[in-house]
Protein backbone atom coordinates (compact mmCIF):
# COMPACT_ATOMS: atom_id res chain seq x y z
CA UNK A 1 0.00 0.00 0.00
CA UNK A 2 1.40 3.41 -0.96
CA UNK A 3 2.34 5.72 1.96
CA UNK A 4 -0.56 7.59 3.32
CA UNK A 5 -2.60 6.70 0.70
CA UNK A 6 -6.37 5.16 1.49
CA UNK A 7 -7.00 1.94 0.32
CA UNK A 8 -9.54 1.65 -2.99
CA UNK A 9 -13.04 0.77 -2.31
CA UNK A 10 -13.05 -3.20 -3.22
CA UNK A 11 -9.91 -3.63 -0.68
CA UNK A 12 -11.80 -1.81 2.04
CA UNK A 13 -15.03 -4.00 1.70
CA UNK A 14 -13.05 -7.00 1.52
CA UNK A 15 -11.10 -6.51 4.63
CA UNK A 16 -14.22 -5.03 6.87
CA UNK A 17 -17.15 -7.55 5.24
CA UNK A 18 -20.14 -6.44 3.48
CA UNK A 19 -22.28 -3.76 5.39
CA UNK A 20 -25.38 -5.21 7.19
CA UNK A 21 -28.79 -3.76 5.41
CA UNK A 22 -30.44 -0.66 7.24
CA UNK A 23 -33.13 -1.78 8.63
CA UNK A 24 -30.89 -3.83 11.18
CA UNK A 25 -29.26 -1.20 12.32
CA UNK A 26 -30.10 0.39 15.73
CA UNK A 27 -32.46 3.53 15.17
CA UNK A 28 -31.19 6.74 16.45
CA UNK A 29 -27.64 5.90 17.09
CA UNK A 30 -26.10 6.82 13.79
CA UNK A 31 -24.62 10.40 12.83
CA UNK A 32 -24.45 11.49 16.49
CA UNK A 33 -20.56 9.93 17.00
CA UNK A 34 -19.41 12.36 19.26
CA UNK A 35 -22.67 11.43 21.74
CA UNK A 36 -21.96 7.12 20.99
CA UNK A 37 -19.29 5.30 23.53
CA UNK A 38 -18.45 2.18 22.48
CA UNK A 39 -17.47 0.54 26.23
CA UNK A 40 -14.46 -1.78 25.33
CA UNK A 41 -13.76 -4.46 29.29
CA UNK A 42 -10.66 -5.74 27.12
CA UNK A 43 -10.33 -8.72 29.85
CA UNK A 44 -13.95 -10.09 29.25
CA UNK A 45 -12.73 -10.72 25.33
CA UNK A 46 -10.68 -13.56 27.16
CA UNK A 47 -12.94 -14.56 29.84
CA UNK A 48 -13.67 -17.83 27.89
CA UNK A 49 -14.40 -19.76 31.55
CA UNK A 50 -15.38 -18.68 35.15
CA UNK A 51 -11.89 -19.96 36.56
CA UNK A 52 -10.17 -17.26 33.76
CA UNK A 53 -11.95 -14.79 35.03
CA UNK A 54 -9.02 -13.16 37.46
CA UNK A 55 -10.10 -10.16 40.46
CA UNK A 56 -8.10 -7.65 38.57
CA UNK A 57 -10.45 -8.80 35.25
CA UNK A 58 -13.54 -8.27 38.25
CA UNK A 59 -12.90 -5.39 39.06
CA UNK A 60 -12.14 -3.98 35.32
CA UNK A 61 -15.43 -5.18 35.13
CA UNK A 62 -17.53 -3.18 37.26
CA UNK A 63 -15.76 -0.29 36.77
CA UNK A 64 -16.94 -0.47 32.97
CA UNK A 65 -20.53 -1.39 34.13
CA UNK A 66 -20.15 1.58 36.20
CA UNK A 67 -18.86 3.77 33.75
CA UNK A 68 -21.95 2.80 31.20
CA UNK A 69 -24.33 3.68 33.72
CA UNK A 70 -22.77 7.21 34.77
CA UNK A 71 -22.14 8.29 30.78
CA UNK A 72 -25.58 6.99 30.05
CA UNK A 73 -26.68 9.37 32.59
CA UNK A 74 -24.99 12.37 31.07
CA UNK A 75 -26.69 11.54 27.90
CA UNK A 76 -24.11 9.55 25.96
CA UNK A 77 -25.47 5.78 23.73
CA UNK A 78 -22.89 3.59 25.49
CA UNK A 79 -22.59 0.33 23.29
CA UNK A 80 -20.86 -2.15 25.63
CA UNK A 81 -18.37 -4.79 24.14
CA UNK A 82 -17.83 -7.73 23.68
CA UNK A 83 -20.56 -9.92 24.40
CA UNK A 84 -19.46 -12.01 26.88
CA UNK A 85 -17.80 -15.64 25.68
CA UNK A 86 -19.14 -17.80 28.49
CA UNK A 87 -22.66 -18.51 30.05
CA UNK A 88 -21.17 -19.00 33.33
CA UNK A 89 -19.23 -15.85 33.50
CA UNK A 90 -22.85 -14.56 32.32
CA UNK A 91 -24.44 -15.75 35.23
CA UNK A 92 -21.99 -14.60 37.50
CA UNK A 93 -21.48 -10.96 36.74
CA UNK A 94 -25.69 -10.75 36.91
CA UNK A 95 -25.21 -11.80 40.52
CA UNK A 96 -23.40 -9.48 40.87
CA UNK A 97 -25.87 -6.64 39.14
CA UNK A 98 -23.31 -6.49 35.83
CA UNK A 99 -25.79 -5.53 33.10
CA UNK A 100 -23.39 -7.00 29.95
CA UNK A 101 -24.25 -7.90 26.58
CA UNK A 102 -24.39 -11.90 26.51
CA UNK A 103 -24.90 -12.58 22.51
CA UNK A 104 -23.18 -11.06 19.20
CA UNK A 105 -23.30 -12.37 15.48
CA UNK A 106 -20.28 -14.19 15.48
CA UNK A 107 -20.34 -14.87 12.32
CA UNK A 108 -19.98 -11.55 11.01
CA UNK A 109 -16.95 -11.15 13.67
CA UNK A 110 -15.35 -14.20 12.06
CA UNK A 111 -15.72 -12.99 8.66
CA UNK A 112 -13.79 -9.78 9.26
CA UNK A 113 -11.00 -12.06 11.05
CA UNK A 114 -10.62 -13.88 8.10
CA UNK A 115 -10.21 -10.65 6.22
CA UNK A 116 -7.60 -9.24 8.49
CA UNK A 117 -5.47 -12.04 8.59
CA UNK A 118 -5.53 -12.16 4.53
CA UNK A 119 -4.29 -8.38 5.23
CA UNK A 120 -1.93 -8.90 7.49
CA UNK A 121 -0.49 -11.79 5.58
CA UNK A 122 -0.29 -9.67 2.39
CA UNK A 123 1.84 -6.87 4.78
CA UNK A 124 4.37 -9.41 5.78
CA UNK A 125 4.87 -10.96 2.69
CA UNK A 126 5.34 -7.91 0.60
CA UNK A 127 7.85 -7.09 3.47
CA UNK A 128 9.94 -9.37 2.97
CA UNK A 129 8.98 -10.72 7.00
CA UNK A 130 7.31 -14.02 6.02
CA UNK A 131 10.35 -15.81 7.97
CA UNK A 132 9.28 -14.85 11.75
CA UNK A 133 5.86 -16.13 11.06
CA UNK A 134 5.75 -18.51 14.59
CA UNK A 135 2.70 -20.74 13.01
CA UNK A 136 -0.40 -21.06 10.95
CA UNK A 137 -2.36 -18.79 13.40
CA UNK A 138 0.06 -16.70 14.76
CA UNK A 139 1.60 -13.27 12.03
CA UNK A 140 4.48 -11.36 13.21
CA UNK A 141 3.81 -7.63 12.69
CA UNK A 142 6.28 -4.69 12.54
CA UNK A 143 4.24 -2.50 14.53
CA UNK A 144 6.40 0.73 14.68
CA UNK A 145 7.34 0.33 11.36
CA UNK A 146 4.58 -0.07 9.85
CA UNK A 147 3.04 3.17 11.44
CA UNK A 148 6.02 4.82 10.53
CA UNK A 149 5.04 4.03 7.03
CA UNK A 150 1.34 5.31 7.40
CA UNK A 151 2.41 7.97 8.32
CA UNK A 152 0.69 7.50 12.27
CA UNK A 153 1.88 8.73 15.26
CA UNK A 154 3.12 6.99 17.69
CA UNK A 155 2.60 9.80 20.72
CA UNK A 156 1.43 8.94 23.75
CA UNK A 157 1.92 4.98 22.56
CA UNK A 158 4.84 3.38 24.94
CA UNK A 159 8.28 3.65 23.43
CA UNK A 160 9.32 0.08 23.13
CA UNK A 161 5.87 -1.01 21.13
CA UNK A 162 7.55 -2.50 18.29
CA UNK A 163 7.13 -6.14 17.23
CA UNK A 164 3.62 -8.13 17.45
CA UNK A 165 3.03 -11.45 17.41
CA UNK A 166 -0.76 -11.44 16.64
CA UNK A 167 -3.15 -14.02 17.20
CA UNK A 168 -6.40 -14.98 16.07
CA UNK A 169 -7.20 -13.84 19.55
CA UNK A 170 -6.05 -10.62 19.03
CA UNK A 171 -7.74 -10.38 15.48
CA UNK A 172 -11.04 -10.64 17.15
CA UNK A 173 -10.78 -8.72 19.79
CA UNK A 174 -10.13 -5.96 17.28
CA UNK A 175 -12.87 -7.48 14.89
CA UNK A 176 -15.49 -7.18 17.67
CA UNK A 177 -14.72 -3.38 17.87
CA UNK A 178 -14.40 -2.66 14.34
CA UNK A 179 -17.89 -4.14 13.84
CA UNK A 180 -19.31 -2.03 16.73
CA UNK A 181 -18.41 1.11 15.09
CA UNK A 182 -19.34 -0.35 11.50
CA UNK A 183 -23.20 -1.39 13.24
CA UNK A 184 -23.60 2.55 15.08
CA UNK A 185 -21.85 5.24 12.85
CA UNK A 186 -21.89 5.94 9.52
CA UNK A 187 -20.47 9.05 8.88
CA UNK A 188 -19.64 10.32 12.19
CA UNK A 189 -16.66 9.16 14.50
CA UNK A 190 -17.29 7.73 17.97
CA UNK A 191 -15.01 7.36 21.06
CA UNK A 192 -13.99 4.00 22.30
CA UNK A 193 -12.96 4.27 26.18
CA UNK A 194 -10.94 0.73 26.78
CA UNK A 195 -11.08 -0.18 30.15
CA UNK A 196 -8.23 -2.30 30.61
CA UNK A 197 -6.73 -4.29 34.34
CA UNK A 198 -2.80 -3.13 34.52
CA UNK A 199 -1.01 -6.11 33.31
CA UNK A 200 -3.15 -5.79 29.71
CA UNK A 201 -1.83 -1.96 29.28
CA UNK A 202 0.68 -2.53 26.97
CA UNK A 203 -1.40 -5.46 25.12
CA UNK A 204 -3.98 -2.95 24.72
CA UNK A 205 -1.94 -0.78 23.35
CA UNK A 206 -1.05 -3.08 20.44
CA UNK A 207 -4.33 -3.95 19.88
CA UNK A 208 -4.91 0.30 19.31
CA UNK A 209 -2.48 0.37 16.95
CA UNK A 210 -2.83 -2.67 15.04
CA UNK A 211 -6.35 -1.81 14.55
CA UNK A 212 -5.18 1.58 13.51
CA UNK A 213 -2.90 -0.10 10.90
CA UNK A 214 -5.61 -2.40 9.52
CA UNK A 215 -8.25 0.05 8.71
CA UNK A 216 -7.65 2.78 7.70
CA UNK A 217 -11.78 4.12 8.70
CA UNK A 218 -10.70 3.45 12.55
CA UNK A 219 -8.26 6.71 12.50
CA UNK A 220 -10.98 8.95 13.12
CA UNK A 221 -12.20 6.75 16.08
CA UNK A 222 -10.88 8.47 19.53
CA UNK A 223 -9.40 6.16 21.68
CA UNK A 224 -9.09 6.48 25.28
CA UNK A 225 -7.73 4.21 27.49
CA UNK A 226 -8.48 3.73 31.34
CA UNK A 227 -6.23 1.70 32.96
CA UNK A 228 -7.34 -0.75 36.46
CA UNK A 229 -4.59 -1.11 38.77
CA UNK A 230 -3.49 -4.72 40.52
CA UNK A 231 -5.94 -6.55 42.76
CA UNK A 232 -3.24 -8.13 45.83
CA UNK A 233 -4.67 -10.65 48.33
CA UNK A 234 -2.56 -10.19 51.23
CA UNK A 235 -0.79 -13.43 53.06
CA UNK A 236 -1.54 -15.76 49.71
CA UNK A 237 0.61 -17.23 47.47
CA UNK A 238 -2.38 -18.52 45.33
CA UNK A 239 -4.87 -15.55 44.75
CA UNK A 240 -8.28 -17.17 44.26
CA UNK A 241 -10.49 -16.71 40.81
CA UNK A 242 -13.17 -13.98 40.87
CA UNK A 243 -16.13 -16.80 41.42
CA UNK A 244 -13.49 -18.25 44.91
CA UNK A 245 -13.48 -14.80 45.88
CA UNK A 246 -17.29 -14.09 45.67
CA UNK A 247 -18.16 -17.65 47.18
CA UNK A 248 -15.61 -17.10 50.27
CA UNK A 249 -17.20 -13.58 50.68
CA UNK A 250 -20.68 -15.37 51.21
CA UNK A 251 -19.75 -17.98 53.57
CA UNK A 252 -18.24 -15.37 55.79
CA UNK A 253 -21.30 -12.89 55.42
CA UNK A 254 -23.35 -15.99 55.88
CA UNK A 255 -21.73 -16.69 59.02
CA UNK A 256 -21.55 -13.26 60.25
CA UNK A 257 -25.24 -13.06 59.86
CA UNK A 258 -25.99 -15.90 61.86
CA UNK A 259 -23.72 -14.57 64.82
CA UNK A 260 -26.22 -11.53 64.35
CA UNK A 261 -29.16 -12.94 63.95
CA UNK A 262 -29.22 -16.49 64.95
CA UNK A 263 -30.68 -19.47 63.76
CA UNK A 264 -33.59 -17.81 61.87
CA UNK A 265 -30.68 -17.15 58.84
CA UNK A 266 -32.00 -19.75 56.50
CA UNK A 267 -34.16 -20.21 53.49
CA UNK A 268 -34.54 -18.94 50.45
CA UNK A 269 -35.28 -15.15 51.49
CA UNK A 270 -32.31 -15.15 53.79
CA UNK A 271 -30.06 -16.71 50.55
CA UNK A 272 -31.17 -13.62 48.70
CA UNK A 273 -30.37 -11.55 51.33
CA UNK A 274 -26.90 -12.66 51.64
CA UNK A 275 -26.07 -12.43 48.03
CA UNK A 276 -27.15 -9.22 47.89
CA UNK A 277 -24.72 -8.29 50.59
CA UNK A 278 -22.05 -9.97 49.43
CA UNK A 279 -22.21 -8.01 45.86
CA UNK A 280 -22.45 -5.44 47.73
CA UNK A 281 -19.14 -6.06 49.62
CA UNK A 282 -17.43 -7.43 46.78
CA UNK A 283 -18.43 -3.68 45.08
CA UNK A 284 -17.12 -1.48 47.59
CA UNK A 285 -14.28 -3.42 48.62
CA UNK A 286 -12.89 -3.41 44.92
CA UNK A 287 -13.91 0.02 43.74
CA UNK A 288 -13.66 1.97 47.08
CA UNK A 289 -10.09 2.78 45.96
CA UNK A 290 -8.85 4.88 43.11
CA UNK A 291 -9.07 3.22 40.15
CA UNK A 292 -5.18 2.86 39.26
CA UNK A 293 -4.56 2.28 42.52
CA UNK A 294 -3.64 -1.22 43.58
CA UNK A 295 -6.84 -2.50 45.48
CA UNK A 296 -5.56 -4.89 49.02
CA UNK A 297 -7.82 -7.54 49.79
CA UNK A 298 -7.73 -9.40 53.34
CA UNK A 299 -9.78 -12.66 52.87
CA UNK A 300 -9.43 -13.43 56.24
CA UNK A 301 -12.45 -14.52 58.27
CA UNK A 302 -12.43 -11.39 60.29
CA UNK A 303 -12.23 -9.27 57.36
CA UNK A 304 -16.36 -9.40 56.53
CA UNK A 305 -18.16 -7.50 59.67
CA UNK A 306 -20.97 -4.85 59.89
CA UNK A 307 -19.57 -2.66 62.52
CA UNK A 308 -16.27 -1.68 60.60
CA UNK A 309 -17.12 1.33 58.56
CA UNK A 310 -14.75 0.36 55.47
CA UNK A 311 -16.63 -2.37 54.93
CA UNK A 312 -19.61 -2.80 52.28
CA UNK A 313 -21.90 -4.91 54.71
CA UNK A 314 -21.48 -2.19 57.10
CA UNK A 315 -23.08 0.28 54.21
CA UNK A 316 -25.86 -2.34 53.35
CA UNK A 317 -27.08 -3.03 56.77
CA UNK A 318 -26.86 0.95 57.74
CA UNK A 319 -28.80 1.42 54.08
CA UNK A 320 -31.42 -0.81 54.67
CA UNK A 321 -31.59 0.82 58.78
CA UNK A 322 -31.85 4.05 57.28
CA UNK A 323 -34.62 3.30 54.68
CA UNK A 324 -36.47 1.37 57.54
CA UNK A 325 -36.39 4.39 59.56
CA UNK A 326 -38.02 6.60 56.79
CA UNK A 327 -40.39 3.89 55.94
CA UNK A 328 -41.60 4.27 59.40
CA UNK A 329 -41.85 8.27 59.63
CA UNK A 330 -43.69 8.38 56.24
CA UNK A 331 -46.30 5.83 57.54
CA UNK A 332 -46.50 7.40 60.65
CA UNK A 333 -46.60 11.05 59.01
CA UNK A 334 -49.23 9.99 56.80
CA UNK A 335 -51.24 9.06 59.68
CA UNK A 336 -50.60 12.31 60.85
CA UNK A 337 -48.80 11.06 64.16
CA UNK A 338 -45.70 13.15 62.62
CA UNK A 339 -45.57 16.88 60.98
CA UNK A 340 -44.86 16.91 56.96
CA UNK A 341 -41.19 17.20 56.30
CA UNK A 342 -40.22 20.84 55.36
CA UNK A 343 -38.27 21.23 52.28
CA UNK A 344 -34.83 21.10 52.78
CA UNK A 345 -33.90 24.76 51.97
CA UNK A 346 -36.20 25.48 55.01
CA UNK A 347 -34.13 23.29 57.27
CA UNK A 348 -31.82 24.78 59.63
CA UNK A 349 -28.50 22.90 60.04
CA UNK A 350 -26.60 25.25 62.65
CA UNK A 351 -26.94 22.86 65.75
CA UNK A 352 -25.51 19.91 63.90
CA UNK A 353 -21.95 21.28 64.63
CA UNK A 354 -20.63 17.81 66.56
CA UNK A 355 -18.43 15.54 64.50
CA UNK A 356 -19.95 12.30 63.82
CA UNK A 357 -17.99 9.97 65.75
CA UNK A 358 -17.80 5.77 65.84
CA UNK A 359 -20.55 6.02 68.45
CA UNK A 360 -23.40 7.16 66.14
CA UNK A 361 -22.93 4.44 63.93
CA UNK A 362 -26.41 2.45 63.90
């Protein structure tokens, strides 16, 4: 291919597939690019079994389902990818209130692998490379040079991203996104915000590029890339998978409940109620912290209690005290046994000048 020079219209199609018809695209998501964030959790791509599924890939994970529900609120179409591989994983980030994409046309996704790999077969054989090619599935790409030819830039891309031994792995990953912004924008570009655990950052980075190199379309797609820090279990020399972690979390809220409560902590209610405190102490023990900070996880019995305020039981329980409480006033106030509650510009805070201490803790 010439330097900086697009590709003809018959290469294009054949490397991206044929465009789907119209009417099955989504209505009211096209032209509007700059409003359209295609969500990218780079570890699910990989998540091909529960046991793969690693904390760091956890809590890459809710930090993206967080993400889609705070841009969504500020009025951007977030388009999460990829569907996720696995039923099981499936079922276990909906325990945990992940709301994930669990279906894609694969078909379509395999078709534009094909069509990449022809490309990138073409690029190493017209430069003179063919020799480094490690196997039938596996093409050895001159990253920086390559760019270099294309005329890309390589700023704020790590300095030593040269050589790439791409796999069909890595050709759908970037197959999955190029058919995301194929499906939603048409003329417009789009942002794609990667969310990506620490050890994947430089990965990721090929991925951008080689993506970059392989369709020429993808340049105008901004991409942004928001980078998880390590998950460490402390005193373990064999960090448990994500579904381990979750599944020792509920045993100890289980039995922390039952030193609370007693022997009435049984049934199917009570199982609900559990789960839904352990999700919620999963949550805030792996996004409390900054998100490229590393996150420190005790999984000592001790660890789980409702009277430390770090911990996410101890913001359930107080949650579901508090909305008790207010339950009870607005019964009580509709009875008339309590006064309306003034607006709170009419409220007058000047006597609550006493720090809240341990004490007050309900």
């Amino acid at each position: 291919m010439v330097q900086g020079k697009q590709p003809e219209e018959p290469e294009e199609q054949r490397l991206l597939g044929a465009q789907r018809s119209a009417e099955e695209k989504l209505p009211g998501w096209r032209d509007h690019g700059q409003d359209i964030v295609i969500l990218n959790c780079a570890p699910l791509h990989s998540a091909k079994s529960l046991d793969a599924l690693r904390l760091s890939h956890l809590r890459a994970a809710l930090l993206a389902d967080h993400l889609a529900e705070v841009l969504t609120l500020n009025g951007k179409h977030v388009y999460p990818v990829p569907a996720v591989p696995s039923k099981e994983v499936e079922e276990f980030l909906s325990q945990l209130g992940i709301s994930w994409p669990s279906s894609g046309d694969t078909s379509l996704v395999e078709e534009t692998v094909s069509s990449f790999k022809d490309f990138l077969r073409d690029c190493v054989q017209n430069a003179g490379d063919g020799n480094h090619t490690q196997s039938p599935d596996e093409i050895r790409v001159q990253l920086k040079t390559s760019a270099e030819k294309h005329n890309l830039t390589l700023e704020g891309y790590a300095p030593n991203l040269d050589f790439f031994l791409v796999s069909e792995d890595d050709l759908r990953h970037v197959a999955r996104l190029q058919r995301s912004v194929q499906d939603l924008v048409q003329t417009s570009p789009c942002t794609v915000l990667h969310i990506i655990s620490c050890e994947e950052e430089f990965h990721q980075q090929k991925l951008d590029l080689l993506w970059r190199l392989m369709v020429p379309s993808s340049r105008d797609v901004t991409q942004k890339h928001l980078i998880c820090g390590p998950v460490k279990v402390l005193n373990s020399t064999a960090p448990p998978s994500s579904s381990q972690y979750f599944q020792l979390r509920k045993s100890q809220m289980l039995e922390a409940s039952v030193m609370k409560y007693g022997e009435s902590v049984k049934g199917d209610s009570w199982d609900e109620i559990i789960t839904s405190l352990t999700s919620a102490a999963v949550k805030f023990e792996l996004m409390a912290t900054p998100h490229r900070s590393q996150v420190n996880l005790n999984l000592e019995d001790g660890n789980i209690t409702t009277k430390g305020t770090k911990s996410g039981a101890f913001v359930m329980y107080n949650c579901a005290r508090l909305a008790t409480m207010f339950d009870s006033y607005n019964d009580a106030a509709s009875e008339g046994i309590y006064p309306e509650f003034p607006p709170a510009g009419d409220l007058s805070y000047s006597s609550l000048r006493e720090e809240v201490r341990e004490r007050y803790s309900i």
